[in-house]
C-alpha atoms as a PDB file:
ATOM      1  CA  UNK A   1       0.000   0.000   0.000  1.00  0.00           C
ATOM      2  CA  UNK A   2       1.774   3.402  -0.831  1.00  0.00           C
ATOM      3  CA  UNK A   3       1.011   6.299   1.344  1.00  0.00           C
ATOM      4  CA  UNK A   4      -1.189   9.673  -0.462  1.00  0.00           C
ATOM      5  CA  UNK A   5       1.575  12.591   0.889  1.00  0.00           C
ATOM      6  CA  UNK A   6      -0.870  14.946  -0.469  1.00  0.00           C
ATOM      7  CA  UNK A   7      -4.054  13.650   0.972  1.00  0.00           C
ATOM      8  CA  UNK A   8      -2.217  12.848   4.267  1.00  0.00           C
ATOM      9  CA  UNK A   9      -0.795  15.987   4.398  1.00  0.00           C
ATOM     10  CA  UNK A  10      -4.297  18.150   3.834  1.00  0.00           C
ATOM     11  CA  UNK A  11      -5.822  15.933   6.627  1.00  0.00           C
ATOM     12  CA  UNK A  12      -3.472  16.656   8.881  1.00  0.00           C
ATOM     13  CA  UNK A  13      -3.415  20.803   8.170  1.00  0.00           C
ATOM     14  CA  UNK A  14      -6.964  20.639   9.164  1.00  0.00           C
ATOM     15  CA  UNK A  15      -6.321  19.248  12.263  1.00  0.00           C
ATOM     16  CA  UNK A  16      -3.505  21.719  12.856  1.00  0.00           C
ATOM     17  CA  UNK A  17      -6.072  24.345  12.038  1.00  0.00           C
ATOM     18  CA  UNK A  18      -7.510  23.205  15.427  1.00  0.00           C
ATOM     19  CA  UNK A  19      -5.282  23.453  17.593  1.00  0.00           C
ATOM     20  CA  UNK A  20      -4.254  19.959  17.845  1.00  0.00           C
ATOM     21  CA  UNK A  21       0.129  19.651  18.690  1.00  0.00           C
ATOM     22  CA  UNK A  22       0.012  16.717  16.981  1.00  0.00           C
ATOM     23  CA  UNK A  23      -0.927  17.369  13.555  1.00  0.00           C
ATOM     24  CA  UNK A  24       0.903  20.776  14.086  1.00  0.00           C
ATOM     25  CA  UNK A  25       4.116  18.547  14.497  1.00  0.00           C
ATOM     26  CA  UNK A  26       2.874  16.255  11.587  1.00  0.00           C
ATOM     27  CA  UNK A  27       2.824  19.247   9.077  1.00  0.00           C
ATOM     28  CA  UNK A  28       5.971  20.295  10.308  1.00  0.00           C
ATOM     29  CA  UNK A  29       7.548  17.178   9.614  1.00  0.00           C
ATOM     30  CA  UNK A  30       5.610  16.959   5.997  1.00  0.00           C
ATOM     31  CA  UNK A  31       7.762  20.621   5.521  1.00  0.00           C
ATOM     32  CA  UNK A  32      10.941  19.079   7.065  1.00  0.00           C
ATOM     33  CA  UNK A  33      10.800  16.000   4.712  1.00  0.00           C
ATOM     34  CA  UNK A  34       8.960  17.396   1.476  1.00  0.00           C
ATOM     35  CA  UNK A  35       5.670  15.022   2.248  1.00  0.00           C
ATOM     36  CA  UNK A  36       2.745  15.948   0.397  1.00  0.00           C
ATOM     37  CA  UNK A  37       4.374  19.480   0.473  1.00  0.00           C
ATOM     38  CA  UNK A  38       7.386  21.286  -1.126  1.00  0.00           C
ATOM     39  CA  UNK A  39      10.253  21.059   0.993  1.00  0.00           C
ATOM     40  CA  UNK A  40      10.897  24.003   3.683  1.00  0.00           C
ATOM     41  CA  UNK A  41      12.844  24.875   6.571  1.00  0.00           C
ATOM     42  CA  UNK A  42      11.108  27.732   7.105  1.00  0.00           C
ATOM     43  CA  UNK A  43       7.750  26.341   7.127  1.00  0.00           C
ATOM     44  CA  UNK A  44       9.016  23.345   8.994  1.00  0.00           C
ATOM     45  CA  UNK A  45      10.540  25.784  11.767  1.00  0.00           C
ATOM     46  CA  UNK A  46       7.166  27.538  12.501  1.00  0.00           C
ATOM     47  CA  UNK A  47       5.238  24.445  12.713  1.00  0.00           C
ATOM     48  CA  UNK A  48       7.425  22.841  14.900  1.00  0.00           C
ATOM     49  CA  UNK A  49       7.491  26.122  17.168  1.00  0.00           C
ATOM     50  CA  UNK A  50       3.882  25.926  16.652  1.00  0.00           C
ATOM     51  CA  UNK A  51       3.518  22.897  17.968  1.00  0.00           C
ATOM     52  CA  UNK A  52       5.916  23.023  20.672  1.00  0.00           C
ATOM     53  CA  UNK A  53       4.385  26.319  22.388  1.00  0.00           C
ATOM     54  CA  UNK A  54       1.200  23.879  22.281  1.00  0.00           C
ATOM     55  CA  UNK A  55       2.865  21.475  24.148  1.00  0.00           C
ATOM     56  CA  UNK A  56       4.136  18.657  21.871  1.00  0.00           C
ATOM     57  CA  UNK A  57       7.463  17.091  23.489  1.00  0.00           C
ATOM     58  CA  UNK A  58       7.929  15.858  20.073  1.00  0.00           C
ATOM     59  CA  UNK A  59       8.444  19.239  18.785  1.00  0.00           C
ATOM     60  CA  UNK A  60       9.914  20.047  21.465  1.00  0.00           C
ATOM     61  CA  UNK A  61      12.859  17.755  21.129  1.00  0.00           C
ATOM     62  CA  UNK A  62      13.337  17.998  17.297  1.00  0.00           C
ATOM     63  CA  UNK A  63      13.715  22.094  18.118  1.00  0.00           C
ATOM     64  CA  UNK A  64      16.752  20.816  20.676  1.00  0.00           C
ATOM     65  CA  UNK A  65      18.056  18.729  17.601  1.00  0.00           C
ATOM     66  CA  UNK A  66      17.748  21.604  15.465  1.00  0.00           C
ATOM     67  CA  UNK A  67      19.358  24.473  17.385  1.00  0.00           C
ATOM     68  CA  UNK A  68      22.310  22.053  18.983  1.00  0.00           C
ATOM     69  CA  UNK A  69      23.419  20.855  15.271  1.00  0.00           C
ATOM     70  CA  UNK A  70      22.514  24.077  13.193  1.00  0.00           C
ATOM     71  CA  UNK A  71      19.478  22.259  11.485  1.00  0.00           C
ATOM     72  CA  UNK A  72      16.387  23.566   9.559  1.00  0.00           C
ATOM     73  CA  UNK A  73      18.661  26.201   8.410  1.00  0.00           C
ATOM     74  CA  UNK A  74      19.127  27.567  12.073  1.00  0.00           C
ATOM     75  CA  UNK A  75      22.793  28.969  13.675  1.00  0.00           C
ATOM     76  CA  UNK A  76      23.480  26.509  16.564  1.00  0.00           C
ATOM     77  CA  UNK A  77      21.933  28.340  19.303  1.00  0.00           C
ATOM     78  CA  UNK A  78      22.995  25.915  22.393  1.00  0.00           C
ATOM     79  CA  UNK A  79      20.534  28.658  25.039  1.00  0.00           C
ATOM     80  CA  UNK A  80      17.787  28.054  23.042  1.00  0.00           C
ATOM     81  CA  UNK A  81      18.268  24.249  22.561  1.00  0.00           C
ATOM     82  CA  UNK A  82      18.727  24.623  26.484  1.00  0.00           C
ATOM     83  CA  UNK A  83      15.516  26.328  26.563  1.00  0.00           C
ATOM     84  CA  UNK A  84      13.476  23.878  24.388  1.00  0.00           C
ATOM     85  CA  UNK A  85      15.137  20.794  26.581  1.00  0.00           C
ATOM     86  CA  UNK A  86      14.133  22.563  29.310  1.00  0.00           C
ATOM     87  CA  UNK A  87      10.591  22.755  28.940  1.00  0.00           C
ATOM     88  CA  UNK A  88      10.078  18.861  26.971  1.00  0.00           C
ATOM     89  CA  UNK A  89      12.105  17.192  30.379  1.00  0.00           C
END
């Protein structure tokens, strides 16, 4: 069975739409990846903040990732990874 990116992904923007941190992380990731989406860092940064300020660890802990290593097109920013780690522990 292949997976529908595209249909996946427009499910899952809808649930973002309410509020849910799950889907918020899932259309983050879909930006991270390029699932059902065009590719971006940008995008993928917001929705993971997003998400994260709505209380998905998840998001949460992929924000650490990013700022320690210099990911999603981010400087490493070690306070804020400190800050993200923080709040997900």
């Amino acid at each position: 069975m292949t997976k529908d990116y595209n249909q996946v992904f427009t499910w899952y923007q809808k649930g973002a739409s309410l509020g849910d941190n799950y889907a918020e992380w899932a259309v983050a990731y879909a930006y991270e990846k390029g699932q059902g989406v065009t590719q971006s860092d940008d995008e993928a940064l917001q929705w993971y903040e997003k998400a994260a300020d709505n209380g998905s660890t998840d998001a949460m802990h992929r924000l650490v990732d990013a700022y320690q290593n210099g990911e999603l097109s981010l400087k490493v920013d070690m306070d804020k990874a400190a800050y993200w780690f923080e709040l997900a522990n």
